[in-house]
ModelCIF file with pLDDT and N, C-alpha, C, O atoms, coordinates in Angstrom:
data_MODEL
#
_entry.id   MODEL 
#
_entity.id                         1 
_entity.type                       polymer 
_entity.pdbx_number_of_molecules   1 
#
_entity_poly.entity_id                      1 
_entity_poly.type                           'polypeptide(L)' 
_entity_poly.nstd_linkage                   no 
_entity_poly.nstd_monomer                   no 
_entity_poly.pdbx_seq_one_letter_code       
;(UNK)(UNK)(UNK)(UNK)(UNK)(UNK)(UNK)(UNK)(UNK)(UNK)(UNK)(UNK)(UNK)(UNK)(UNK)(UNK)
(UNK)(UNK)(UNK)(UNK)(UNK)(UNK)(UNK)(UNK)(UNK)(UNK)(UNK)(UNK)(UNK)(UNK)(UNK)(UNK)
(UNK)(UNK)(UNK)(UNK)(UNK)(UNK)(UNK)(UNK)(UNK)(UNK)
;
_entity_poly.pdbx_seq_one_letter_code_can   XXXXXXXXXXXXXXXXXXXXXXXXXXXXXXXXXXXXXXXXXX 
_entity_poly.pdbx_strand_id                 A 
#
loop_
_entity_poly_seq.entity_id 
_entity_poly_seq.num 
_entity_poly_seq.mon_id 
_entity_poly_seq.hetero 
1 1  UNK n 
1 2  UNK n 
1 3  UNK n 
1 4  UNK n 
1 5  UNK n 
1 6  UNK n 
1 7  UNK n 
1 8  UNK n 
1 9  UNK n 
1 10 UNK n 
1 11 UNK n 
1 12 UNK n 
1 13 UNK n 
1 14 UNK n 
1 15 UNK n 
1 16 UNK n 
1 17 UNK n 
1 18 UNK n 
1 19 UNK n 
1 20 UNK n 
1 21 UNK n 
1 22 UNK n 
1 23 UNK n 
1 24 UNK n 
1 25 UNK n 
1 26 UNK n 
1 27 UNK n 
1 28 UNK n 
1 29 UNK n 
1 30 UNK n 
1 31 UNK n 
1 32 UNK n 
1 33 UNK n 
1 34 UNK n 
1 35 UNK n 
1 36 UNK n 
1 37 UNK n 
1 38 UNK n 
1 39 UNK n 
1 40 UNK n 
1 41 UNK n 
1 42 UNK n 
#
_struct_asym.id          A 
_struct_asym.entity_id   1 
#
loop_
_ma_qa_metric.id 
_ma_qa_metric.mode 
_ma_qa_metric.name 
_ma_qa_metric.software_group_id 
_ma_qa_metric.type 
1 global pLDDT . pLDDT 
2 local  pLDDT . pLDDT 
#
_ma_qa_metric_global.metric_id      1 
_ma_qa_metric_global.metric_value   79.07 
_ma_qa_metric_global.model_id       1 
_ma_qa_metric_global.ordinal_id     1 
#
loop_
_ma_qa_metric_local.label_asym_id 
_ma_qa_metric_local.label_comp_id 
_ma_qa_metric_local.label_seq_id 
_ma_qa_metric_local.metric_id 
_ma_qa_metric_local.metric_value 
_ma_qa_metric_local.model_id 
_ma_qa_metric_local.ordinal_id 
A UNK 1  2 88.00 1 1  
A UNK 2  2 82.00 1 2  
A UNK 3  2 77.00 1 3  
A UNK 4  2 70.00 1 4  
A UNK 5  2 67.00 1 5  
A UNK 6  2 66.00 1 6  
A UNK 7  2 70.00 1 7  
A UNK 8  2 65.00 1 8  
A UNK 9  2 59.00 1 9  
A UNK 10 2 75.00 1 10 
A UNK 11 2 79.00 1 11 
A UNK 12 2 81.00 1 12 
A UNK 13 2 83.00 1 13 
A UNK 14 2 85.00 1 14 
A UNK 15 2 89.00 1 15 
A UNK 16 2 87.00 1 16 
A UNK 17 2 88.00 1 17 
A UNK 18 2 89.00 1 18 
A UNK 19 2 89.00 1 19 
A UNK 20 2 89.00 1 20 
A UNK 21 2 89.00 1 21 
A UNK 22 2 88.00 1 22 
A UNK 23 2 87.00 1 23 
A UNK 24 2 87.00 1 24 
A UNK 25 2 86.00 1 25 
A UNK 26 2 85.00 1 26 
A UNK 27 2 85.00 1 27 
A UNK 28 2 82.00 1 28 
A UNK 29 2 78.00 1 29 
A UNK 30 2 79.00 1 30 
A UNK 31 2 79.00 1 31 
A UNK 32 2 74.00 1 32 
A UNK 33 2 75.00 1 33 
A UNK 34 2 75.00 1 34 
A UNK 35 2 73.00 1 35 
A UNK 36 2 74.00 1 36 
A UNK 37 2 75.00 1 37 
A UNK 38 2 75.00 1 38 
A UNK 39 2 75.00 1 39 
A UNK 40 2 75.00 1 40 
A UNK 41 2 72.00 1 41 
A UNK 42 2 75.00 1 42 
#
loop_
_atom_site.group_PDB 
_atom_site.id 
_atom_site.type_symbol 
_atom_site.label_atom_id 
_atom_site.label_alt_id 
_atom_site.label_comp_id 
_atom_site.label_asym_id 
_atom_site.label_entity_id 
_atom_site.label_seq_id 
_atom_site.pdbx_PDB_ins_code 
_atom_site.Cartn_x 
_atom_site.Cartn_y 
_atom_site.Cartn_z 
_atom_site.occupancy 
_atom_site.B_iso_or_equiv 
_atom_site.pdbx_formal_charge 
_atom_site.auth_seq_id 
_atom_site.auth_comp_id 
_atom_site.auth_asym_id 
_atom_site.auth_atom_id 
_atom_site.pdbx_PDB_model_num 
ATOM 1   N N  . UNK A 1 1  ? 20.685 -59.062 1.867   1.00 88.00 ? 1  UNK A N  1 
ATOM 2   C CA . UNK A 1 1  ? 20.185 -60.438 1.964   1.00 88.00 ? 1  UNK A CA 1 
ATOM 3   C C  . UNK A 1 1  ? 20.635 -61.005 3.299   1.00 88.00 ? 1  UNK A C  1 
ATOM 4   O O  . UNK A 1 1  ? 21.822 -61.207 3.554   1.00 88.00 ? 1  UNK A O  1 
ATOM 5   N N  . UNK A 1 2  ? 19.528 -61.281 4.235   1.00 82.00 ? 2  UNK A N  1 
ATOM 6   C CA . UNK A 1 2  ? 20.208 -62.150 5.361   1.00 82.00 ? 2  UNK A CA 1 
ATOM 7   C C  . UNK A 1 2  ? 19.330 -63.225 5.515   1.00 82.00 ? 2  UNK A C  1 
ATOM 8   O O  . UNK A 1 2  ? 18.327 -63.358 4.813   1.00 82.00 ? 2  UNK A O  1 
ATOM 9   N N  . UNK A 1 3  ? 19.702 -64.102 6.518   1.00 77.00 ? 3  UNK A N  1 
ATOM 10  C CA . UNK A 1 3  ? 18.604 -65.287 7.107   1.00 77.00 ? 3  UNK A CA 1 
ATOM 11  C C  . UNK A 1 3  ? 17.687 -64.734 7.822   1.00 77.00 ? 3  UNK A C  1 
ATOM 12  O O  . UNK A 1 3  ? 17.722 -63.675 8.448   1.00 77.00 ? 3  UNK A O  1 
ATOM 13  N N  . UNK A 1 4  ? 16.490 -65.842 7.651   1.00 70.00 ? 4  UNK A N  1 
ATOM 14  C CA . UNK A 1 4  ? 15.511 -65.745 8.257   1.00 70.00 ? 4  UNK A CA 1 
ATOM 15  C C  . UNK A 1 4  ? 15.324 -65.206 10.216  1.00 70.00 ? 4  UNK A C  1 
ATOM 16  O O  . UNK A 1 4  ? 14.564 -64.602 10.973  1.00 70.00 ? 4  UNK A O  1 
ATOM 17  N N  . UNK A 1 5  ? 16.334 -65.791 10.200  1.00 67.00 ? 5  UNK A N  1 
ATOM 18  C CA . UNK A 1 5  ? 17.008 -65.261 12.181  1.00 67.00 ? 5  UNK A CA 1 
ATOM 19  C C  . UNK A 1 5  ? 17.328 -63.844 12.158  1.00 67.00 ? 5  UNK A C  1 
ATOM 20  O O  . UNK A 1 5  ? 17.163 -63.032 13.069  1.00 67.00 ? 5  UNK A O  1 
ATOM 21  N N  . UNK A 1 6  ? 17.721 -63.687 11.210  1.00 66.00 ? 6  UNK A N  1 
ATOM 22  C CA . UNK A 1 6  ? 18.096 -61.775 11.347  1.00 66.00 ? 6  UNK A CA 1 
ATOM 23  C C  . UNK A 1 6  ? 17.248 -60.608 10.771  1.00 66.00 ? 6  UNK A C  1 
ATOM 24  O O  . UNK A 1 6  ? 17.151 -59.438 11.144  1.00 66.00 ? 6  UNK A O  1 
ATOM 25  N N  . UNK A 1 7  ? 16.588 -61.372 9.613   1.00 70.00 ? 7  UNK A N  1 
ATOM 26  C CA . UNK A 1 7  ? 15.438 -60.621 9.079   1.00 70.00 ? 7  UNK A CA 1 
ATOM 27  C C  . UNK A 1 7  ? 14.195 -60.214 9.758   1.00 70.00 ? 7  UNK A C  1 
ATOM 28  O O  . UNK A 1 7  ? 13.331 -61.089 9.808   1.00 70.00 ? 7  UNK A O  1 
ATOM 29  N N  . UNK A 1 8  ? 13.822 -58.677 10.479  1.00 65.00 ? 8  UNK A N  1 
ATOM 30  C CA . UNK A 1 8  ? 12.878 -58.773 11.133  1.00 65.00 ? 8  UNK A CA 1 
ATOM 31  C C  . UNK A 1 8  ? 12.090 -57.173 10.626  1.00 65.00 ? 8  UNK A C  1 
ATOM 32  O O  . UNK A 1 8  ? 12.617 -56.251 10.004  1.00 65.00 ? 8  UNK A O  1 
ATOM 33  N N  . UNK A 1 9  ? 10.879 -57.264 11.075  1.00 59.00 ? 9  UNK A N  1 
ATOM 34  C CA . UNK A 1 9  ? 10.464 -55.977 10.053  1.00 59.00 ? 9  UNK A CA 1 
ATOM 35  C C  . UNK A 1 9  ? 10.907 -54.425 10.718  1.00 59.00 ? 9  UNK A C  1 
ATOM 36  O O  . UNK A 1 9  ? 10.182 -53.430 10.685  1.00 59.00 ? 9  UNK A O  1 
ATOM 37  N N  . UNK A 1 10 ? 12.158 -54.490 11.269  1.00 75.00 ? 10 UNK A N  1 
ATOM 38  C CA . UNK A 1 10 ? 13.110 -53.035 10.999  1.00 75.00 ? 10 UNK A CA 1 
ATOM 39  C C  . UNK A 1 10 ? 14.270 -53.255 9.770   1.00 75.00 ? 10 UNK A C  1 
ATOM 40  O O  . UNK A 1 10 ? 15.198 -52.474 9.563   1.00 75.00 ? 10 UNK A O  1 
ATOM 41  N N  . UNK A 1 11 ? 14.007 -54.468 9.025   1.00 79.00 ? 11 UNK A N  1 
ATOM 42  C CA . UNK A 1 11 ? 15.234 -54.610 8.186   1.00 79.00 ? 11 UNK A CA 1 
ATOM 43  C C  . UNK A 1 11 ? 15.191 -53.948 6.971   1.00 79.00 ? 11 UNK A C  1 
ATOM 44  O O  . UNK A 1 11 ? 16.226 -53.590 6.408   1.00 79.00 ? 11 UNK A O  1 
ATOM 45  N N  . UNK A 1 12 ? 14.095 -53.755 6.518   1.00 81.00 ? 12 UNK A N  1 
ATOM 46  C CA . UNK A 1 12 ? 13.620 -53.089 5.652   1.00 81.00 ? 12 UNK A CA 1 
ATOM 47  C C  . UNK A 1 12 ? 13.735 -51.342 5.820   1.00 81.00 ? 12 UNK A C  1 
ATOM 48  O O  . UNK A 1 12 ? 13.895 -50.508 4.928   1.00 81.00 ? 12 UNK A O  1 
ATOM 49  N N  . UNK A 1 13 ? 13.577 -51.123 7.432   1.00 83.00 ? 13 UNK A N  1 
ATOM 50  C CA . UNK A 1 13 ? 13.715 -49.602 7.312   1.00 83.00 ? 13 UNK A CA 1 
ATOM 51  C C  . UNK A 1 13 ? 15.226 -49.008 7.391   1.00 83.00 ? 13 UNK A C  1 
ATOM 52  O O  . UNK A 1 13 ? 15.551 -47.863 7.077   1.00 83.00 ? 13 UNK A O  1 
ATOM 53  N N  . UNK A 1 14 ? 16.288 -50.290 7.999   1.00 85.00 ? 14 UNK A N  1 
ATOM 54  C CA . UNK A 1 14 ? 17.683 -50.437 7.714   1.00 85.00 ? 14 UNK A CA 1 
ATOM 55  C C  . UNK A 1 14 ? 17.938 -50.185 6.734   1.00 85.00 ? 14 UNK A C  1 
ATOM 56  O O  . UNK A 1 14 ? 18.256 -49.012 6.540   1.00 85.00 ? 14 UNK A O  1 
ATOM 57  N N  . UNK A 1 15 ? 17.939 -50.933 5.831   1.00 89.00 ? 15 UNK A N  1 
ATOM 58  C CA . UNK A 1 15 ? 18.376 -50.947 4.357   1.00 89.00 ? 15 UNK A CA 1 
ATOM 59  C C  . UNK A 1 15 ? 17.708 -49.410 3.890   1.00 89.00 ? 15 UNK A C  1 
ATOM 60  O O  . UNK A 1 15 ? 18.506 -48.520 3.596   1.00 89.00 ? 15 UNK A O  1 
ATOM 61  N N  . UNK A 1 16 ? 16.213 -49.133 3.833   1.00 87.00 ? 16 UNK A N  1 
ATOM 62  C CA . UNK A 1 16 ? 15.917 -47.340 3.787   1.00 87.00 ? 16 UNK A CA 1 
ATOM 63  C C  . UNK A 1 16 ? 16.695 -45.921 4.075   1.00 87.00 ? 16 UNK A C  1 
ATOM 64  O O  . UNK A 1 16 ? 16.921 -44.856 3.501   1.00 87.00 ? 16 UNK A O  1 
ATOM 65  N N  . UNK A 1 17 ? 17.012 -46.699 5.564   1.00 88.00 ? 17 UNK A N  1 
ATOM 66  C CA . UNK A 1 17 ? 17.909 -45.768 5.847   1.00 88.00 ? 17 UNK A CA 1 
ATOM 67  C C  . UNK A 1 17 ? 19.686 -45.377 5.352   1.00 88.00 ? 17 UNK A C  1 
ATOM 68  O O  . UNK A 1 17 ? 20.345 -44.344 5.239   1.00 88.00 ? 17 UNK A O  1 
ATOM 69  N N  . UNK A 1 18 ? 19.938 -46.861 5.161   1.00 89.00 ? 18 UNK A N  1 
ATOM 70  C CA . UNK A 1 18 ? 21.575 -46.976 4.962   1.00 89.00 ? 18 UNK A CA 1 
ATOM 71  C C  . UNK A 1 18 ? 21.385 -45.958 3.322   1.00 89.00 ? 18 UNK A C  1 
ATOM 72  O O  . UNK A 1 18 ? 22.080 -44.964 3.113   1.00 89.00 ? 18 UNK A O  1 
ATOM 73  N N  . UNK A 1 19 ? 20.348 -46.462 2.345   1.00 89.00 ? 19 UNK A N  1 
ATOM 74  C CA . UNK A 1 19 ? 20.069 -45.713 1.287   1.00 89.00 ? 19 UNK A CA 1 
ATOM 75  C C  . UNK A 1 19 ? 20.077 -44.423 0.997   1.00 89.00 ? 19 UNK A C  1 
ATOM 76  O O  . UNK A 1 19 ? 20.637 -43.898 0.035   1.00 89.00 ? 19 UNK A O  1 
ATOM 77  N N  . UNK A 1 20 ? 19.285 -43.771 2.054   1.00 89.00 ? 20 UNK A N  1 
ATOM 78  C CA . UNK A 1 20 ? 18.767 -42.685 2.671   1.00 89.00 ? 20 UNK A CA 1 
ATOM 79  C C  . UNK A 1 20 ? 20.280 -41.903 2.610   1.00 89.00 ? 20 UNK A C  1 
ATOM 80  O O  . UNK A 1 20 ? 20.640 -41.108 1.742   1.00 89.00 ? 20 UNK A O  1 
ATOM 81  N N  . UNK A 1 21 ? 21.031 -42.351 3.749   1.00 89.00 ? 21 UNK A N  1 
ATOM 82  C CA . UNK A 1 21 ? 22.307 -42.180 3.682   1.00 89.00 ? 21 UNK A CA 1 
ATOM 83  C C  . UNK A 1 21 ? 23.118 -41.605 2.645   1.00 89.00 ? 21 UNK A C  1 
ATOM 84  O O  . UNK A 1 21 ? 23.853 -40.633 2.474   1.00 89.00 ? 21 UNK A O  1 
ATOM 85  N N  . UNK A 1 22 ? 22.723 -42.515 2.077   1.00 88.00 ? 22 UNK A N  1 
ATOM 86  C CA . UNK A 1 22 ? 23.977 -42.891 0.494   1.00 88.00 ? 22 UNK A CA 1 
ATOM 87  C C  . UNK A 1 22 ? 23.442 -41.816 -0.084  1.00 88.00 ? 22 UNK A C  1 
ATOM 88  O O  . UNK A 1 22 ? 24.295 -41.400 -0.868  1.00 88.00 ? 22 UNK A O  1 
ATOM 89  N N  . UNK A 1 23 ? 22.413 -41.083 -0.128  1.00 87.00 ? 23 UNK A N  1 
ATOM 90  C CA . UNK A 1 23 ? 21.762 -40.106 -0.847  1.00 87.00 ? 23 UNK A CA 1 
ATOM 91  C C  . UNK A 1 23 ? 21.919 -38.680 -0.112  1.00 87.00 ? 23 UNK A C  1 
ATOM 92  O O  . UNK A 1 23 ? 21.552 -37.701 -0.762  1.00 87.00 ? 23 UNK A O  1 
ATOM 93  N N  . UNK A 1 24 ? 22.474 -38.455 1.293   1.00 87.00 ? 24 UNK A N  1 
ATOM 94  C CA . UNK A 1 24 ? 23.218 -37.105 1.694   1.00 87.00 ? 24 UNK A CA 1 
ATOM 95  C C  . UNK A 1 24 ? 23.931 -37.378 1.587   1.00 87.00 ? 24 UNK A C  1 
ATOM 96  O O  . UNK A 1 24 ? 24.275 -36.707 0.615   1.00 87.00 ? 24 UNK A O  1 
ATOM 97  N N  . UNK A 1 25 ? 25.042 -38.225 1.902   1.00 86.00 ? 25 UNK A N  1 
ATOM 98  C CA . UNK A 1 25 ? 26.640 -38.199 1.384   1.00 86.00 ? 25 UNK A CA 1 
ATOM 99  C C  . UNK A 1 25 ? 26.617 -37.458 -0.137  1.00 86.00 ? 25 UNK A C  1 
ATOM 100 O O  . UNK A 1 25 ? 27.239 -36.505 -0.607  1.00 86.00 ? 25 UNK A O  1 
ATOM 101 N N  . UNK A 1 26 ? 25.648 -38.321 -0.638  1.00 85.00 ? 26 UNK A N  1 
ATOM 102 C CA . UNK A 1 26 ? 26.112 -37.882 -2.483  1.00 85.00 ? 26 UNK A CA 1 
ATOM 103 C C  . UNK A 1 26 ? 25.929 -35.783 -2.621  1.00 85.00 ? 26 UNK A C  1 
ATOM 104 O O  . UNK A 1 26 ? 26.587 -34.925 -3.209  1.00 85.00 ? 26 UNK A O  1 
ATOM 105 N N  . UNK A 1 27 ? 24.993 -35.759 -1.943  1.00 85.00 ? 27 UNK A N  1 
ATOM 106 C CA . UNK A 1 27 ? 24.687 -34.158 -1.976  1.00 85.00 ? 27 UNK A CA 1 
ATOM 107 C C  . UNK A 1 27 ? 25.280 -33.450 -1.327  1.00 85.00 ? 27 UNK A C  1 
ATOM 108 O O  . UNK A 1 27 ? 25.273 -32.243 -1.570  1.00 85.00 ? 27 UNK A O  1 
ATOM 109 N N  . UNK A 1 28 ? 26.215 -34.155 0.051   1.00 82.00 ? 28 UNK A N  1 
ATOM 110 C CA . UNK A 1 28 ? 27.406 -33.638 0.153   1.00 82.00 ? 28 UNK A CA 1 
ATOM 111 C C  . UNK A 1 28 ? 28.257 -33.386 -0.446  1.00 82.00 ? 28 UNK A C  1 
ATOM 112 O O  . UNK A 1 28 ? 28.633 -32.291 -0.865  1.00 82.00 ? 28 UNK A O  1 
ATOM 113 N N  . UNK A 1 29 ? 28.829 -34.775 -0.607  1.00 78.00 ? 29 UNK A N  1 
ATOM 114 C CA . UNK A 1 29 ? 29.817 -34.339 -2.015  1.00 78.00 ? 29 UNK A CA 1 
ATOM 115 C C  . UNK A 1 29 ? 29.724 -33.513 -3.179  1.00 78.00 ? 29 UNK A C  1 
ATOM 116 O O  . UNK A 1 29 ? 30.696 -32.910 -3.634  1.00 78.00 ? 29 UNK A O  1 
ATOM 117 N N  . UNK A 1 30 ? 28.653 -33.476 -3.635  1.00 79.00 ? 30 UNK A N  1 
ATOM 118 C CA . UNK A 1 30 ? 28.228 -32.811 -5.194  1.00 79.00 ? 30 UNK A CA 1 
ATOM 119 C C  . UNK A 1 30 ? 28.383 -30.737 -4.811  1.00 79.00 ? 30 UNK A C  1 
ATOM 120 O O  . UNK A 1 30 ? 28.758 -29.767 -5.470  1.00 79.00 ? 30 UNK A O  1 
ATOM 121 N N  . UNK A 1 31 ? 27.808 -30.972 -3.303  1.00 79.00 ? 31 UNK A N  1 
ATOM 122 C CA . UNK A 1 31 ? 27.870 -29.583 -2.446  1.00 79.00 ? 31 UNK A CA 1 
ATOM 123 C C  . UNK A 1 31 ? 29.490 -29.193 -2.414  1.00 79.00 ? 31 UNK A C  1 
ATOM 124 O O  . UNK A 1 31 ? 29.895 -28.165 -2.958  1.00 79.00 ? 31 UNK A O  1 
ATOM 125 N N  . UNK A 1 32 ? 30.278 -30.020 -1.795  1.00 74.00 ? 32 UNK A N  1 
ATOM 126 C CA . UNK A 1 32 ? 31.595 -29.844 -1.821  1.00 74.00 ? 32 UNK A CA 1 
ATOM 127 C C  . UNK A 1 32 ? 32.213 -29.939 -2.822  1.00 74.00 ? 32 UNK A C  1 
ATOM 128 O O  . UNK A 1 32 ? 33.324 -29.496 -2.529  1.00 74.00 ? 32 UNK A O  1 
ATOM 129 N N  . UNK A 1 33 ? 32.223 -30.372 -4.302  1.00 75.00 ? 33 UNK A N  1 
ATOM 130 C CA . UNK A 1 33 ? 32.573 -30.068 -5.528  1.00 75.00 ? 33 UNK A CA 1 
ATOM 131 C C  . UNK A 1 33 ? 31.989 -29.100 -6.108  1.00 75.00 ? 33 UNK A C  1 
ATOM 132 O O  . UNK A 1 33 ? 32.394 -28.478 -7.090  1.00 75.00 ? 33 UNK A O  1 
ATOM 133 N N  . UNK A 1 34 ? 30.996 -28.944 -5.502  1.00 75.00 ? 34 UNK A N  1 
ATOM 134 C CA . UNK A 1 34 ? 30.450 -27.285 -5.941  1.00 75.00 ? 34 UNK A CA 1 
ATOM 135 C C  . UNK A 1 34 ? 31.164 -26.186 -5.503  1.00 75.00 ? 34 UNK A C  1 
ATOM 136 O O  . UNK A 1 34 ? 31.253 -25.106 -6.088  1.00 75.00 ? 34 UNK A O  1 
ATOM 137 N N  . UNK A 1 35 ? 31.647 -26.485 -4.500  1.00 73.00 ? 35 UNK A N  1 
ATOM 138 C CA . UNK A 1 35 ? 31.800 -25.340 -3.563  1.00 73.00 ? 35 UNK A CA 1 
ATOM 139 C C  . UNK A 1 35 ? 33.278 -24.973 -4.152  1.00 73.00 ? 35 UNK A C  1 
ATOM 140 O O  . UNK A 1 35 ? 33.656 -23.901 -4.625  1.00 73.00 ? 35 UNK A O  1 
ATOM 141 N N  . UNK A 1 36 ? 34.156 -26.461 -3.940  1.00 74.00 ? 36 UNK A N  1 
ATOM 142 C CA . UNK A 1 36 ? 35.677 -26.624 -4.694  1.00 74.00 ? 36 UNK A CA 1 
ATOM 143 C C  . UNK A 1 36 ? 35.508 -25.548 -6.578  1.00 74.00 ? 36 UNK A C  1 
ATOM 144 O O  . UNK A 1 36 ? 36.172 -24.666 -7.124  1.00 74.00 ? 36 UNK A O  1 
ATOM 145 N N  . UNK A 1 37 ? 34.666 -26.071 -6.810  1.00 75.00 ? 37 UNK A N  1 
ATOM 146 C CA . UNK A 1 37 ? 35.033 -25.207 -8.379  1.00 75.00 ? 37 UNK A CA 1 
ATOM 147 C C  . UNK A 1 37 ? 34.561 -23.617 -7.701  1.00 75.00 ? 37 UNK A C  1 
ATOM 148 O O  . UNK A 1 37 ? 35.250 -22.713 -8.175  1.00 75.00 ? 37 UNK A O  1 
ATOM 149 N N  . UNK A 1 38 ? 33.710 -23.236 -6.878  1.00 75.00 ? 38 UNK A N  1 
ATOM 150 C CA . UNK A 1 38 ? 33.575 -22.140 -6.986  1.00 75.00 ? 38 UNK A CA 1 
ATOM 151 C C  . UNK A 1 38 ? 34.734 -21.123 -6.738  1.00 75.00 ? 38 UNK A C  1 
ATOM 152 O O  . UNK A 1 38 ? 35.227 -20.145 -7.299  1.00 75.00 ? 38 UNK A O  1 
ATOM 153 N N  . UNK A 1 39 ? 34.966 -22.084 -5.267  1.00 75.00 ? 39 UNK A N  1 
ATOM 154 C CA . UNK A 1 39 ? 36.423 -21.258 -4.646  1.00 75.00 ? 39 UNK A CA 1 
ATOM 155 C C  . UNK A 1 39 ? 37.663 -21.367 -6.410  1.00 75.00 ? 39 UNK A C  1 
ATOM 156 O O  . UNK A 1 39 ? 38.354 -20.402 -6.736  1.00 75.00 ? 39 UNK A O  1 
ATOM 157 N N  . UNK A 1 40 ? 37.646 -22.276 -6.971  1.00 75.00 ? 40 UNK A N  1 
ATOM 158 C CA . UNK A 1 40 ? 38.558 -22.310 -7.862  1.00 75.00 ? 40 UNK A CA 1 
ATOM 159 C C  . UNK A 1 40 ? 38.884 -21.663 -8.822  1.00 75.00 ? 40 UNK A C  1 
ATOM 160 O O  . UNK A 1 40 ? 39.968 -21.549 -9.394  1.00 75.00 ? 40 UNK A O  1 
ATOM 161 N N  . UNK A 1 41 ? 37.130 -20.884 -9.140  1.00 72.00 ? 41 UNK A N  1 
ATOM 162 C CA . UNK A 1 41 ? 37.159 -20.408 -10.005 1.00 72.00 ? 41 UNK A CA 1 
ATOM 163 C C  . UNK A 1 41 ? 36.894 -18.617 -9.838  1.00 72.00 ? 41 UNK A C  1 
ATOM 164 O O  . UNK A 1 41 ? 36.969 -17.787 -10.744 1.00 72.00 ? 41 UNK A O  1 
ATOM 165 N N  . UNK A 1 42 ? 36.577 -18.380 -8.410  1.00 75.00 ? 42 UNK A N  1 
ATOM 166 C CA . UNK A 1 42 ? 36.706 -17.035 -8.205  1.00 75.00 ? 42 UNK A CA 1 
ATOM 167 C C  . UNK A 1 42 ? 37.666 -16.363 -8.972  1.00 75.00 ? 42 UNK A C  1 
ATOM 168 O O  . UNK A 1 42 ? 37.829 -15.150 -8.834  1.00 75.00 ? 42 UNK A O  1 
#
């Protein structure tokens, strides 16, 4: 949520992207807890 002064139509592909983001981190992580049980469990 911002003001009208900062809101401009890349704000929308901002927020896409920051999302975007949040969604390889997570498959990172899930990759690196994958990886952690594998090594763990060799």
């Amino acid at each position: 949520t911002a003001t009208q002064d900062h809101f401009n139509f890349q704000t929308l592909g901002t927020v896409q992207a920051a999302a975007q983001a949040i969604y390889h981190q997570l498959i990172l992580q899930e990759l690196l807890v994958e990886q952690r049980s594998i090594l763990e469990t060799l």
